[in-house]
PDB file of N, CA and C in Angstrom:
ATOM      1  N   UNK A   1     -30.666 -31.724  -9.763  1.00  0.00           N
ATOM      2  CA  UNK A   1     -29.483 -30.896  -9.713  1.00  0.00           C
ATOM      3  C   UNK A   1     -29.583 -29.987  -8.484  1.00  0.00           C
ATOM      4  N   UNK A   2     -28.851 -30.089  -7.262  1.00  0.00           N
ATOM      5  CA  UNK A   2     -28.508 -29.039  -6.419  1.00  0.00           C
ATOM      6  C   UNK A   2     -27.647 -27.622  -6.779  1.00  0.00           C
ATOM      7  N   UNK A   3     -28.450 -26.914  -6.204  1.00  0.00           N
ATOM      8  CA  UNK A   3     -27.831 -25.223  -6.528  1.00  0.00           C
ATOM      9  C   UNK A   3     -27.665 -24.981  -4.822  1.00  0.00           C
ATOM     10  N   UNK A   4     -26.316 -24.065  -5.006  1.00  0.00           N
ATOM     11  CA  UNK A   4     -25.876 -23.959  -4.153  1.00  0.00           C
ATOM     12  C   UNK A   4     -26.005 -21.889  -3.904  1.00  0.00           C
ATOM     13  N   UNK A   5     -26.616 -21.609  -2.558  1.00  0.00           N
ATOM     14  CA  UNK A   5     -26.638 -20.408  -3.086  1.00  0.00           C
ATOM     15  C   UNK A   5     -25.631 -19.443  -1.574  1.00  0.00           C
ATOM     16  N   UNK A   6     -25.269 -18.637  -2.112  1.00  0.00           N
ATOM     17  CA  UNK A   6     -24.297 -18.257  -1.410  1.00  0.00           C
ATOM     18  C   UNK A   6     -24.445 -16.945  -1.097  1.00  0.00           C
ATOM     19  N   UNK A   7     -24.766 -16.949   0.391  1.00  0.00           N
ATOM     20  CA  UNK A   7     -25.121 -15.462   0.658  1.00  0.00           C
ATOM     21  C   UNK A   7     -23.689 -14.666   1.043  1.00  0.00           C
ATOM     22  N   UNK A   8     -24.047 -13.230   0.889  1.00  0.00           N
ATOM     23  CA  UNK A   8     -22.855 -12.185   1.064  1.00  0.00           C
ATOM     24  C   UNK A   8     -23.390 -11.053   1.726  1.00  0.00           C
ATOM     25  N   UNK A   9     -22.348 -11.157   2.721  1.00  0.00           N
ATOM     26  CA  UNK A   9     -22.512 -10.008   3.908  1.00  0.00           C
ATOM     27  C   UNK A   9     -22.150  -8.989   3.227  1.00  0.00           C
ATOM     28  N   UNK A  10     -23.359  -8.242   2.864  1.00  0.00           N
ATOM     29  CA  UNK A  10     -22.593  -6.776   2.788  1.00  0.00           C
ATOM     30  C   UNK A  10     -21.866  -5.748   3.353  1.00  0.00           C
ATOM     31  N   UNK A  11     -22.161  -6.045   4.482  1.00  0.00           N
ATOM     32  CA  UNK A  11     -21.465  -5.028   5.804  1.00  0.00           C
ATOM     33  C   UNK A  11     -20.686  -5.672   5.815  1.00  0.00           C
ATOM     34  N   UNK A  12     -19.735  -6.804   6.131  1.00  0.00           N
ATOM     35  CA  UNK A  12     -18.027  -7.239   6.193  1.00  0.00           C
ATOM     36  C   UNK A  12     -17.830  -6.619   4.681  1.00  0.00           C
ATOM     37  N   UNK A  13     -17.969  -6.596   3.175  1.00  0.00           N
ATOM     38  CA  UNK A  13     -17.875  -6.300   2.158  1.00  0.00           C
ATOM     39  C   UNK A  13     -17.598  -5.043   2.060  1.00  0.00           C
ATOM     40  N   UNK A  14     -18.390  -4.324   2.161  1.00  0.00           N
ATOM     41  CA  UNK A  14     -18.011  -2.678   2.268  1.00  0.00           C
ATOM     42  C   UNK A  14     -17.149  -2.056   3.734  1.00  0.00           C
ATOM     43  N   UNK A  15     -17.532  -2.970   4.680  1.00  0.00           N
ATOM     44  CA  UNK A  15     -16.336  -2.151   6.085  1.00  0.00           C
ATOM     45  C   UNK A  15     -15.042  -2.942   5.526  1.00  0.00           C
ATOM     46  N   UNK A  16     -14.596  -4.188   5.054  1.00  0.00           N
ATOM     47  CA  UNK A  16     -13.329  -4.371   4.451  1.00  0.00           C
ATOM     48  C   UNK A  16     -13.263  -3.407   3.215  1.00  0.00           C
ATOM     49  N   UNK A  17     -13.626  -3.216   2.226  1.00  0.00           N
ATOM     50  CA  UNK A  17     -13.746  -2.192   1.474  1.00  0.00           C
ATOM     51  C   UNK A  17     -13.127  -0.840   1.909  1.00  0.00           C
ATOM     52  N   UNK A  18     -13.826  -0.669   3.079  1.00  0.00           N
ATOM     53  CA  UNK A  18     -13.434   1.309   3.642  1.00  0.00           C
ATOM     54  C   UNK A  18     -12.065   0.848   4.242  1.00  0.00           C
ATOM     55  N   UNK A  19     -11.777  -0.119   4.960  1.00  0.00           N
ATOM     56  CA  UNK A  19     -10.482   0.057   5.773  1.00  0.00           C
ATOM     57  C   UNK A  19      -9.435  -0.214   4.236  1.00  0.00           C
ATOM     58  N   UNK A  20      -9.845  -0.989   3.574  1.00  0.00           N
ATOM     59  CA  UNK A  20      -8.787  -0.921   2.817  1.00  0.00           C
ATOM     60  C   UNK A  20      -8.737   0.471   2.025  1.00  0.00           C
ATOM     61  N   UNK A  21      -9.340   1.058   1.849  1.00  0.00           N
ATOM     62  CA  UNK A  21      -9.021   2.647   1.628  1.00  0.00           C
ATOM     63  C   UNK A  21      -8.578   3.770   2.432  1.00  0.00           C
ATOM     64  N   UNK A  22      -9.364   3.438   3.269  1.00  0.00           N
ATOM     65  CA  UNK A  22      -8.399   4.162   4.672  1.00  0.00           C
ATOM     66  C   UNK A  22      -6.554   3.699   4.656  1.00  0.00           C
ATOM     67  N   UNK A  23      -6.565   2.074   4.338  1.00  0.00           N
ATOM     68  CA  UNK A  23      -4.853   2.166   4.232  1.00  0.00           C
ATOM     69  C   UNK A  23      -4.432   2.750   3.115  1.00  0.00           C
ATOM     70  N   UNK A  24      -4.973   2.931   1.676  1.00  0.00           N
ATOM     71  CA  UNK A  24      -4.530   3.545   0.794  1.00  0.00           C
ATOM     72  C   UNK A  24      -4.135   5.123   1.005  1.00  0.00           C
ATOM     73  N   UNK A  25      -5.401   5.572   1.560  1.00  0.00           N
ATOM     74  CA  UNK A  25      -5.114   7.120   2.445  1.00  0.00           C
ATOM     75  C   UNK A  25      -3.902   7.400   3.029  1.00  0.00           C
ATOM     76  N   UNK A  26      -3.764   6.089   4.120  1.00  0.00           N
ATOM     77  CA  UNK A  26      -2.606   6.524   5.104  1.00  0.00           C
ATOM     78  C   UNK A  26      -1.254   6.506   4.093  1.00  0.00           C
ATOM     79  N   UNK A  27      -1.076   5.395   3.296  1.00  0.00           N
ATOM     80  CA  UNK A  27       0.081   5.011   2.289  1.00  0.00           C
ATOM     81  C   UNK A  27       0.456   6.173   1.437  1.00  0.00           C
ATOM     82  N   UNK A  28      -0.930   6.973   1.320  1.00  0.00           N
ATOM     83  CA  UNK A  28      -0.437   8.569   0.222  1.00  0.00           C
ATOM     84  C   UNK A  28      -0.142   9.641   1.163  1.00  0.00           C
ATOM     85  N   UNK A  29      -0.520   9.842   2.333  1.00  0.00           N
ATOM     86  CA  UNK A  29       0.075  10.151   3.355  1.00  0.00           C
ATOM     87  C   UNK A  29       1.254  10.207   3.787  1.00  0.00           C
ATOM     88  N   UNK A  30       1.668   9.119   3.930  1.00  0.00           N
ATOM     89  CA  UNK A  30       3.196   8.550   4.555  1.00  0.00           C
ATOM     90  C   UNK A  30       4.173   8.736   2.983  1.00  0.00           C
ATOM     91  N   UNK A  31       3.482   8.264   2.223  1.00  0.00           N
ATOM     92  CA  UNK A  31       4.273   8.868   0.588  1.00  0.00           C
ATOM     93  C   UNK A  31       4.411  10.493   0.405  1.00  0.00           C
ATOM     94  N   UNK A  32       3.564  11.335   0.894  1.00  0.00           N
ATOM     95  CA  UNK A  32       3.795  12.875   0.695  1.00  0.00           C
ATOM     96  C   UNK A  32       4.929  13.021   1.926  1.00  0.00           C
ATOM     97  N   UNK A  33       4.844  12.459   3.233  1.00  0.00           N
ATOM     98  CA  UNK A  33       5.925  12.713   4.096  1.00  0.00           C
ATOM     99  C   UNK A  33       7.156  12.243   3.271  1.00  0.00           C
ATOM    100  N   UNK A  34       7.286  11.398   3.226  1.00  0.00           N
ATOM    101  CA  UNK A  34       8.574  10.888   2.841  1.00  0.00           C
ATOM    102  C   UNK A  34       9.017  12.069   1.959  1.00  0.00           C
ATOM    103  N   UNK A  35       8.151  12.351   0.548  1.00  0.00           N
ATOM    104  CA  UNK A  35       8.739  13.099  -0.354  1.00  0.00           C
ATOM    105  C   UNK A  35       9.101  14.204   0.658  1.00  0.00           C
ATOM    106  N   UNK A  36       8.137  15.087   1.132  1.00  0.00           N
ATOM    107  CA  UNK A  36       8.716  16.646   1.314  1.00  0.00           C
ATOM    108  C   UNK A  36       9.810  16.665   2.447  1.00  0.00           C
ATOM    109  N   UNK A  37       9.831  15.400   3.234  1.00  0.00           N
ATOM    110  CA  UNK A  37      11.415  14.798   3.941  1.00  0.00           C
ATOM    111  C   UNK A  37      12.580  15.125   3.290  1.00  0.00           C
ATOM    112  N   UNK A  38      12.581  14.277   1.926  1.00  0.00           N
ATOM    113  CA  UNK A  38      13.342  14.481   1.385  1.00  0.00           C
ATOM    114  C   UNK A  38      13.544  15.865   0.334  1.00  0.00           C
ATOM    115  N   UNK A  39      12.544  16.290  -0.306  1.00  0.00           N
ATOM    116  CA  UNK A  39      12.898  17.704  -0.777  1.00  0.00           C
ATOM    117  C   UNK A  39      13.444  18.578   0.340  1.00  0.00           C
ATOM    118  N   UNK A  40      13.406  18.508   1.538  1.00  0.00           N
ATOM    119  CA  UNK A  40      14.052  19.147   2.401  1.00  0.00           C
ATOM    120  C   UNK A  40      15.300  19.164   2.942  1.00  0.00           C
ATOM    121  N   UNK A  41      15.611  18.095   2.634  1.00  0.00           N
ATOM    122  CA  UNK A  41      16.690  17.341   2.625  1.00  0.00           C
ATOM    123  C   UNK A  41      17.869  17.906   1.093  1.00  0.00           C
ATOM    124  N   UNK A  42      17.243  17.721   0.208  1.00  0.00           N
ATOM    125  CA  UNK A  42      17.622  18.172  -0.630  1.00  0.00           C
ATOM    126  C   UNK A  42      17.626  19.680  -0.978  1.00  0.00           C
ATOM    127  N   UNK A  43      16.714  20.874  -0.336  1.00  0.00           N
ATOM    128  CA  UNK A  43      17.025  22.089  -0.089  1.00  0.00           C
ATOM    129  C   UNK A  43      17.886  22.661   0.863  1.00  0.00           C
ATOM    130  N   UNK A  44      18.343  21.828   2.177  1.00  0.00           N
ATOM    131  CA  UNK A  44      19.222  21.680   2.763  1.00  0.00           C
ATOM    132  C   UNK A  44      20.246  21.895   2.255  1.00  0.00           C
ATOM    133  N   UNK A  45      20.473  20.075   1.416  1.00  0.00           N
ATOM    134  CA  UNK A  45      22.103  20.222   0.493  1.00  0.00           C
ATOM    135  C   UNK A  45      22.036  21.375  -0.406  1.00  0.00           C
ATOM    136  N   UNK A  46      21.489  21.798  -1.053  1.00  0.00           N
ATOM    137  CA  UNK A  46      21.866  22.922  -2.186  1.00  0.00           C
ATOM    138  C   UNK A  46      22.030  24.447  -1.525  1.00  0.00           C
ATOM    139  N   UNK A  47      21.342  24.272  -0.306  1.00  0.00           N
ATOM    140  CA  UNK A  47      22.020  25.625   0.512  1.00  0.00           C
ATOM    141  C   UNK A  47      23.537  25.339   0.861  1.00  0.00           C
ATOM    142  N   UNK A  48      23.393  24.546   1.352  1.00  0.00           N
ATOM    143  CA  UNK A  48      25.123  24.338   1.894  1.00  0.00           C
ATOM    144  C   UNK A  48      25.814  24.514   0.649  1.00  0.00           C
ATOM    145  N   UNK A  49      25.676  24.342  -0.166  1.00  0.00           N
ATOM    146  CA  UNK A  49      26.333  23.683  -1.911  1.00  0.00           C
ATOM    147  C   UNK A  49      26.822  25.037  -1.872  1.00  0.00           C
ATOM    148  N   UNK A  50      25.273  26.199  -2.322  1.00  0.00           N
ATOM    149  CA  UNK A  50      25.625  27.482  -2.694  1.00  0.00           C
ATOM    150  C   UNK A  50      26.369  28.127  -1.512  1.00  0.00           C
ATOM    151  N   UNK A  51      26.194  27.988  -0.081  1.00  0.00           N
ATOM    152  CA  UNK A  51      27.218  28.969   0.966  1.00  0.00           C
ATOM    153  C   UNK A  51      28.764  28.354   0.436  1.00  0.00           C
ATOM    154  N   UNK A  52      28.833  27.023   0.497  1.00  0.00           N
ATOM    155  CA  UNK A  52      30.399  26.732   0.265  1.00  0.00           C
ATOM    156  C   UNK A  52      30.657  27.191  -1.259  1.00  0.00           C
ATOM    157  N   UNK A  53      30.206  27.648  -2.044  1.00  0.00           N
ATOM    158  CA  UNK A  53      30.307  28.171  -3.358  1.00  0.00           C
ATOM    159  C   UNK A  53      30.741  29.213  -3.420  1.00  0.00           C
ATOM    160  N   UNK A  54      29.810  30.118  -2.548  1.00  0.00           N
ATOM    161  CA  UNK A  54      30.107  31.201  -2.373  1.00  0.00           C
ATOM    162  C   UNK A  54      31.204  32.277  -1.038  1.00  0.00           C
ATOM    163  N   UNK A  55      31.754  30.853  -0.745  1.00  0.00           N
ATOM    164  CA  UNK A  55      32.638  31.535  -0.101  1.00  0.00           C
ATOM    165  C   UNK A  55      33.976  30.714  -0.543  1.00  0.00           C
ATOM    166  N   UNK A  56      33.710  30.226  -1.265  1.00  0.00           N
ATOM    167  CA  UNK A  56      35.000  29.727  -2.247  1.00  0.00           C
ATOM    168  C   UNK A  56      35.643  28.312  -1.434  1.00  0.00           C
ATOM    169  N   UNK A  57      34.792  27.491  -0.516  1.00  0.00           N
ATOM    170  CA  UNK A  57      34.807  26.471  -0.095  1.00  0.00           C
ATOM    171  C   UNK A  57      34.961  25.362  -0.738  1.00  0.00           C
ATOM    172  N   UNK A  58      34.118  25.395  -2.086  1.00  0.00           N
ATOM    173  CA  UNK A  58      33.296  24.319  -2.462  1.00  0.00           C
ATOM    174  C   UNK A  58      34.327  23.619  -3.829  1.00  0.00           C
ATOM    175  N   UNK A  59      34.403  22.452  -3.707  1.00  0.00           N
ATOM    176  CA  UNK A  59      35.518  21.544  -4.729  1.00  0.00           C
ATOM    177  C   UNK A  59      34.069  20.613  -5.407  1.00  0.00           C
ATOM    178  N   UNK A  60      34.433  20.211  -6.575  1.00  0.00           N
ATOM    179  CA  UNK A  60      33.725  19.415  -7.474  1.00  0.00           C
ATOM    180  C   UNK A  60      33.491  17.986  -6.658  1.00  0.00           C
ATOM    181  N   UNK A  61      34.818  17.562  -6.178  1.00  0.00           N
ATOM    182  CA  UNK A  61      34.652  16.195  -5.745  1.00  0.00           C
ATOM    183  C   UNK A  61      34.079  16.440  -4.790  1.00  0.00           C
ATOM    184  N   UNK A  62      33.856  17.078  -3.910  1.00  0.00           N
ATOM    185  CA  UNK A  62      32.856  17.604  -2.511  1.00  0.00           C
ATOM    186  C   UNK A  62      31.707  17.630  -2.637  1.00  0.00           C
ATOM    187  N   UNK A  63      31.525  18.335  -4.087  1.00  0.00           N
ATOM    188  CA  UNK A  63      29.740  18.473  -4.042  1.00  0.00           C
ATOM    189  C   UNK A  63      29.683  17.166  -5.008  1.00  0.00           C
ATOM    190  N   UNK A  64      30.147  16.838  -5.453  1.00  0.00           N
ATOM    191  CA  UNK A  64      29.633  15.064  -6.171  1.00  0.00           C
ATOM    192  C   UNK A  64      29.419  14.227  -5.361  1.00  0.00           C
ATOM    193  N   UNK A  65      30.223  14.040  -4.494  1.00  0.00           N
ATOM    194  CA  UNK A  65      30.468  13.259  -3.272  1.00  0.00           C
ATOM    195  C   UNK A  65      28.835  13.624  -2.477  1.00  0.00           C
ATOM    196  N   UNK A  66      28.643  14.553  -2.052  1.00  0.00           N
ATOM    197  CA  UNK A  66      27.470  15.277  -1.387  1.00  0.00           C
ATOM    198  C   UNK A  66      26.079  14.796  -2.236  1.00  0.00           C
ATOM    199  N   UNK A  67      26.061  14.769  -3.234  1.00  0.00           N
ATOM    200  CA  UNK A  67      24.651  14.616  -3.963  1.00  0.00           C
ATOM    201  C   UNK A  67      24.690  13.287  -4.465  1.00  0.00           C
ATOM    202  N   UNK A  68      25.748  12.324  -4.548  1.00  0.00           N
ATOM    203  CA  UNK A  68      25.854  11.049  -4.375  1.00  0.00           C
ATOM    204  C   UNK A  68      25.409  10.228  -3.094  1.00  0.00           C
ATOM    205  N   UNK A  69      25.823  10.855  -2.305  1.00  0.00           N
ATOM    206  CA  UNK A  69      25.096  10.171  -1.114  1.00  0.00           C
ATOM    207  C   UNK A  69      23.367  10.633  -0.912  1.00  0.00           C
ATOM    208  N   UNK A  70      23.337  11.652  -1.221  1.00  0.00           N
ATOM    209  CA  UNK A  70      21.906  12.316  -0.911  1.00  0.00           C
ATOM    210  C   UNK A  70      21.713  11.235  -1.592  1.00  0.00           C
ATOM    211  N   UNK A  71      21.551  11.150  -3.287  1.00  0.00           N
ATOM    212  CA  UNK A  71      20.653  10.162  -4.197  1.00  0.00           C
ATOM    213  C   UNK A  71      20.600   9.137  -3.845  1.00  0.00           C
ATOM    214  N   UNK A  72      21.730   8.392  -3.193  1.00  0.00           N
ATOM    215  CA  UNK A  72      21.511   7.083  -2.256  1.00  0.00           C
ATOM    216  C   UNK A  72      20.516   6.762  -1.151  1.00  0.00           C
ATOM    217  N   UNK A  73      20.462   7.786  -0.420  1.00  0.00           N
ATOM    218  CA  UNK A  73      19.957   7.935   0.638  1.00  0.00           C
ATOM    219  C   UNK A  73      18.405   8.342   0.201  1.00  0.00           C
ATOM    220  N   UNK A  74      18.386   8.766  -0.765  1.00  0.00           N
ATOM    221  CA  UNK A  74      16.727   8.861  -1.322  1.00  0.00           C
ATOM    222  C   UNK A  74      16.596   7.685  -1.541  1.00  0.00           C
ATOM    223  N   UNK A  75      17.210   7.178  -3.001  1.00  0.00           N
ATOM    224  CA  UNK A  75      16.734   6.204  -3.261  1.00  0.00           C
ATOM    225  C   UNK A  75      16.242   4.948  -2.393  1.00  0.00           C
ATOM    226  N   UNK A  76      17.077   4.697  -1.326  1.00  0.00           N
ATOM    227  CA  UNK A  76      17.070   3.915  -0.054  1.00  0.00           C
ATOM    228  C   UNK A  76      15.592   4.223   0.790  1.00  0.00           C
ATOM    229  N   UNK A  77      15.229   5.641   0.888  1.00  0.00           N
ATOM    230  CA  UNK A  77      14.092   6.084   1.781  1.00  0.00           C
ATOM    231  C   UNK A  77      12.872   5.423   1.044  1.00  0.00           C
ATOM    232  N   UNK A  78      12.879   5.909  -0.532  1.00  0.00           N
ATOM    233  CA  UNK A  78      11.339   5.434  -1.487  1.00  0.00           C
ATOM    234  C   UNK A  78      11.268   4.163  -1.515  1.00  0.00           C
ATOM    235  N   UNK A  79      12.852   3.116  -1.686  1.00  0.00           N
ATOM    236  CA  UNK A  79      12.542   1.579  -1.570  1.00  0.00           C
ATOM    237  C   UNK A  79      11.738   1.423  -0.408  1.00  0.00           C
ATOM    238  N   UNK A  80      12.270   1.635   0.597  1.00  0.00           N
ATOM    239  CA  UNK A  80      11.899   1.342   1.716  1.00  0.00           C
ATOM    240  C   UNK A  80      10.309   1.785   1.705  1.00  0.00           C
ATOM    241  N   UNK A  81      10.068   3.172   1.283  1.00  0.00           N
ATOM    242  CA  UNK A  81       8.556   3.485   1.371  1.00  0.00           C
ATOM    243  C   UNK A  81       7.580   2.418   0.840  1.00  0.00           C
ATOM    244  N   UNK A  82       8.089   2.208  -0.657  1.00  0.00           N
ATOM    245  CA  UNK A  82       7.925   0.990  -1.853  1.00  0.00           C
ATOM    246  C   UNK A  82       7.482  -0.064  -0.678  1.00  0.00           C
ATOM    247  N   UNK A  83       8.291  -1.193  -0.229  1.00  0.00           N
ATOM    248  CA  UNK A  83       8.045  -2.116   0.370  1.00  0.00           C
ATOM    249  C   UNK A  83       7.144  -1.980   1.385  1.00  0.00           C
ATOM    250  N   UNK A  84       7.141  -1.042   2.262  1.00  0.00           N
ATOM    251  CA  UNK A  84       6.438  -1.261   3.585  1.00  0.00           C
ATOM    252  C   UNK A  84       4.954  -0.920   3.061  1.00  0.00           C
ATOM    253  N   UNK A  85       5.196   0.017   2.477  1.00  0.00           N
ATOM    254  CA  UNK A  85       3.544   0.359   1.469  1.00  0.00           C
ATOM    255  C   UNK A  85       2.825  -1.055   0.820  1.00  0.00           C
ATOM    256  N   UNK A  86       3.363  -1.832   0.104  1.00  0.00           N
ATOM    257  CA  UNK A  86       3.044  -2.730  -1.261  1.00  0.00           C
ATOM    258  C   UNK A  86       3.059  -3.958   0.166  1.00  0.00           C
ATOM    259  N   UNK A  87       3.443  -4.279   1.398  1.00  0.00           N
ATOM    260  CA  UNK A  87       3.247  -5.558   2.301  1.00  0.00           C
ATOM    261  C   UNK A  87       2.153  -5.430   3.126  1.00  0.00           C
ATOM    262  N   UNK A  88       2.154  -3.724   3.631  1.00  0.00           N
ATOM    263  CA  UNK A  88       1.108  -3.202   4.279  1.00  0.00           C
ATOM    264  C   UNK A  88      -0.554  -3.148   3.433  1.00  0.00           C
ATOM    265  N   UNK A  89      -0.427  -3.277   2.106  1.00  0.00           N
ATOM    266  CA  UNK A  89      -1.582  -3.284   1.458  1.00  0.00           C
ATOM    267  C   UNK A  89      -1.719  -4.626   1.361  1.00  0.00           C
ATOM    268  N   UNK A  90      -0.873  -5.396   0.377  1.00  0.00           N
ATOM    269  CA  UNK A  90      -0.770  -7.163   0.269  1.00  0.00           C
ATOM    270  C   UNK A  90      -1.463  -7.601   1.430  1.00  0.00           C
ATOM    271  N   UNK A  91      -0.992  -7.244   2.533  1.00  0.00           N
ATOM    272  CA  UNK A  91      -1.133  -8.333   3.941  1.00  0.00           C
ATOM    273  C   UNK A  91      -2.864  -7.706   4.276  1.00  0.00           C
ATOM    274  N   UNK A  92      -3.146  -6.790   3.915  1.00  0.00           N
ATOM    275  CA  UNK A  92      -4.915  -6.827   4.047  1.00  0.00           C
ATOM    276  C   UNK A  92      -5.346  -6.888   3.113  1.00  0.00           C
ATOM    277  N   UNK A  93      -4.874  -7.346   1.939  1.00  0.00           N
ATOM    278  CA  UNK A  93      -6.001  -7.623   0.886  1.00  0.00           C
ATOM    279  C   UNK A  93      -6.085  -8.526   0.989  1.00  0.00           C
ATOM    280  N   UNK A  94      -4.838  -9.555   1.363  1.00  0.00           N
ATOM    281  CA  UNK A  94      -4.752 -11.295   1.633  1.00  0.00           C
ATOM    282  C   UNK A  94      -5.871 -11.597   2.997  1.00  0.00           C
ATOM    283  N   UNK A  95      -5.407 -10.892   3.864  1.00  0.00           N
ATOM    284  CA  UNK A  95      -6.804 -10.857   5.009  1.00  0.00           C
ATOM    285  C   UNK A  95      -8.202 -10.798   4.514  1.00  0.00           C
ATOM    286  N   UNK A  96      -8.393  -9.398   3.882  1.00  0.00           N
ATOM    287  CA  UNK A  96      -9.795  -9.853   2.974  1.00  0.00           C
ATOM    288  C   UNK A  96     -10.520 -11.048   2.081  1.00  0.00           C
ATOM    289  N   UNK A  97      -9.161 -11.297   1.673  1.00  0.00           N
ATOM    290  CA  UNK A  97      -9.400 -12.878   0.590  1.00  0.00           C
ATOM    291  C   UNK A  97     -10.026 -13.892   2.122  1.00  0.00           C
ATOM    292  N   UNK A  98      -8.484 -14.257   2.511  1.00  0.00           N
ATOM    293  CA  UNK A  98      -8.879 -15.341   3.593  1.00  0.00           C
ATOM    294  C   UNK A  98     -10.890 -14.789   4.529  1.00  0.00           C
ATOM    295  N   UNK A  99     -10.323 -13.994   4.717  1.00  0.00           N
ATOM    296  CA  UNK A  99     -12.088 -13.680   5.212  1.00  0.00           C
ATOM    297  C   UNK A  99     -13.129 -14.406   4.512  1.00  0.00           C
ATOM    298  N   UNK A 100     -12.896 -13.950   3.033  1.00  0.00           N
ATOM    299  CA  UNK A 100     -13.941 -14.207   2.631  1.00  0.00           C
ATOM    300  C   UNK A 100     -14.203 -15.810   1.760  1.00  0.00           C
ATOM    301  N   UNK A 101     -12.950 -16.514   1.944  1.00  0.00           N
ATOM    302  CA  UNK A 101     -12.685 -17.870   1.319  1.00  0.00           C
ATOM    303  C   UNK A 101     -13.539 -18.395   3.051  1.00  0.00           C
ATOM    304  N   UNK A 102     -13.071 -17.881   4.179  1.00  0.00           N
ATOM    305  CA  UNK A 102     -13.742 -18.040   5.521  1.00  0.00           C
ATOM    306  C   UNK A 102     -15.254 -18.337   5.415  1.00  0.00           C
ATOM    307  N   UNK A 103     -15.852 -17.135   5.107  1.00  0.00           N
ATOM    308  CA  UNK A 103     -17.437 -17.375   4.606  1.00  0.00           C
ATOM    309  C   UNK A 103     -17.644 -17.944   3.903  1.00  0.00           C
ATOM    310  N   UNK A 104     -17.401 -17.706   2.535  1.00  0.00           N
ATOM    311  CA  UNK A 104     -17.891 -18.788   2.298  1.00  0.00           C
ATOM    312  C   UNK A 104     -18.035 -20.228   1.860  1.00  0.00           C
ATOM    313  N   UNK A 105     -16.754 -20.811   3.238  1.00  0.00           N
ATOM    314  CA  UNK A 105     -16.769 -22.312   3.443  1.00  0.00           C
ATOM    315  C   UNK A 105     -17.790 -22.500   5.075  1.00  0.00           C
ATOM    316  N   UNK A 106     -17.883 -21.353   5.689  1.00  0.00           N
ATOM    317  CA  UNK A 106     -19.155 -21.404   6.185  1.00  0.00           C
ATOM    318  C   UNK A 106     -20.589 -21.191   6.144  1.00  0.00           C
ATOM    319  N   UNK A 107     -20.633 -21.036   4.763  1.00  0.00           N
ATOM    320  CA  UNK A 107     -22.262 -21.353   4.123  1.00  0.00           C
ATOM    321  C   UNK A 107     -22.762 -22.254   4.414  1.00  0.00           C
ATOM    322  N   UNK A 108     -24.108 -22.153   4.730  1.00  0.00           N
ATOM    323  CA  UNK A 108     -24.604 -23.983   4.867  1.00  0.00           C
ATOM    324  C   UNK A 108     -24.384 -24.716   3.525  1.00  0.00           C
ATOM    325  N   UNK A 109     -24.710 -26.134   4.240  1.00  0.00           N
ATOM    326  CA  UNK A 109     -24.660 -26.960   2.804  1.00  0.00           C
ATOM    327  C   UNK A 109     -25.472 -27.057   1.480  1.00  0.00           C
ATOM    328  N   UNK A 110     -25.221 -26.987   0.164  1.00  0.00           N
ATOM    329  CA  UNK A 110     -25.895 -26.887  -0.695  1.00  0.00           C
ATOM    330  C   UNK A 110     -27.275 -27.675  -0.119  1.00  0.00           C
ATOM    331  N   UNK A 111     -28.649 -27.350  -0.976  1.00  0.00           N
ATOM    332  CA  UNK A 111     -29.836 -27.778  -0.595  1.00  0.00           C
ATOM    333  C   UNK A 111     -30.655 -28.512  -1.830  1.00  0.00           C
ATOM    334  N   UNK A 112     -30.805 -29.840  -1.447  1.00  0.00           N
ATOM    335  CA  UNK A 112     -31.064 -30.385  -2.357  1.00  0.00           C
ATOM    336  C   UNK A 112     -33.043 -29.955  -3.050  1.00  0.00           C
ATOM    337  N   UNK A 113     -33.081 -29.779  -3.989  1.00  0.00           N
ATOM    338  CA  UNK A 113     -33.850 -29.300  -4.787  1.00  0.00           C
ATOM    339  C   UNK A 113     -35.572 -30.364  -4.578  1.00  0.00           C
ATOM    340  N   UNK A 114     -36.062 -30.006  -4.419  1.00  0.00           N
ATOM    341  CA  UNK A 114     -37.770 -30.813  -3.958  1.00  0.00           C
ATOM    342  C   UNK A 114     -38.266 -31.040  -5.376  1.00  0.00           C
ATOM    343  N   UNK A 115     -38.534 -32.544  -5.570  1.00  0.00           N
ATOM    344  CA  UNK A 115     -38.804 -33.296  -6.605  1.00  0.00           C
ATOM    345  C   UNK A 115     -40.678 -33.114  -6.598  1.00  0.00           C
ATOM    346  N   UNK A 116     -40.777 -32.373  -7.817  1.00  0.00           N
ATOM    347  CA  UNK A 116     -41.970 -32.069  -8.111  1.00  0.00           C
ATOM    348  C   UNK A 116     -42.840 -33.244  -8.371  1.00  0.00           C
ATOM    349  N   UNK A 117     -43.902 -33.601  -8.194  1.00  0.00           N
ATOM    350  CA  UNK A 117     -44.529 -34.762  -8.364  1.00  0.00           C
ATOM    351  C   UNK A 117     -44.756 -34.743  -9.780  1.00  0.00           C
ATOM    352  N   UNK A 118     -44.859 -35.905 -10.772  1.00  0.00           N
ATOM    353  CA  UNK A 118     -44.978 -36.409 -12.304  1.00  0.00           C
ATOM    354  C   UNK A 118     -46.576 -35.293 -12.554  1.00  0.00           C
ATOM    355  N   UNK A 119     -46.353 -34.935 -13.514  1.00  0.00           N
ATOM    356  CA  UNK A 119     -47.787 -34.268 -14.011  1.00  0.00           C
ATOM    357  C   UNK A 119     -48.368 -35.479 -14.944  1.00  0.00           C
ATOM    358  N   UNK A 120     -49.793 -35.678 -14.260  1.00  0.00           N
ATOM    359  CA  UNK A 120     -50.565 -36.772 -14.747  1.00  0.00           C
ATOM    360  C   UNK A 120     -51.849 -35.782 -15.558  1.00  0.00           C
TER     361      UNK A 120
END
């Protein structure tokens, strides 16, 4: 019976390892921008809301209209965060796979096992 033994680089293992955390880093990163983008965005609209309120500007269909589009326009920003985040991780974890389906189809060839002589 041949055994096949399969060595593993630890250093490609753990430096793919760190970069893929390093992208997780950047992804919670780029996720806190986005949010406080948009809470700003949204402290924005509710100032305007309250000045046109308070100077007797402000109609129902105006400010519905106003926070309808905001919620669109969020919702639109987090998809977008959603996707580029979840392809940007996918597409290096799939790199890591292929790497390592890479190695090890470049293992040497299994080694056939040395036939002990008959015990007499």
């Amino acid at each position: 019976m041949a055994t096949r033994t399969q060595s593993i680089d630890l250093q490609k293992v753990l430096s793919g390892a760190a970069r893929l955390e390093v992208k997780l880093l950047n992804a919670g990163v780029e996720a806190m921008q986005v949010y406080i983008n948009q809470a700003s965005r949204f402290s924005s609209l509710a100032a305007e809301t309250l000045q046109a309120v308070q100077d007797d500007k402000a109609t129902l269909a105006e400010t519905a209209r106003k926070l309808s589009d905001f919620g669109r326009q969020s919702v639109h920003a987090y998809a977008d965060l959603a996707l580029r985040l979840g392809t940007s991780y996918y597409d290096e974890f799939d790199r890591l796979a292929s790497q390592a389906r890479t190695t090890s189809n470049a293992v040497s060839p299994p080694r056939a096992e040395a036939k002990r002589p008959p015990k007499t």
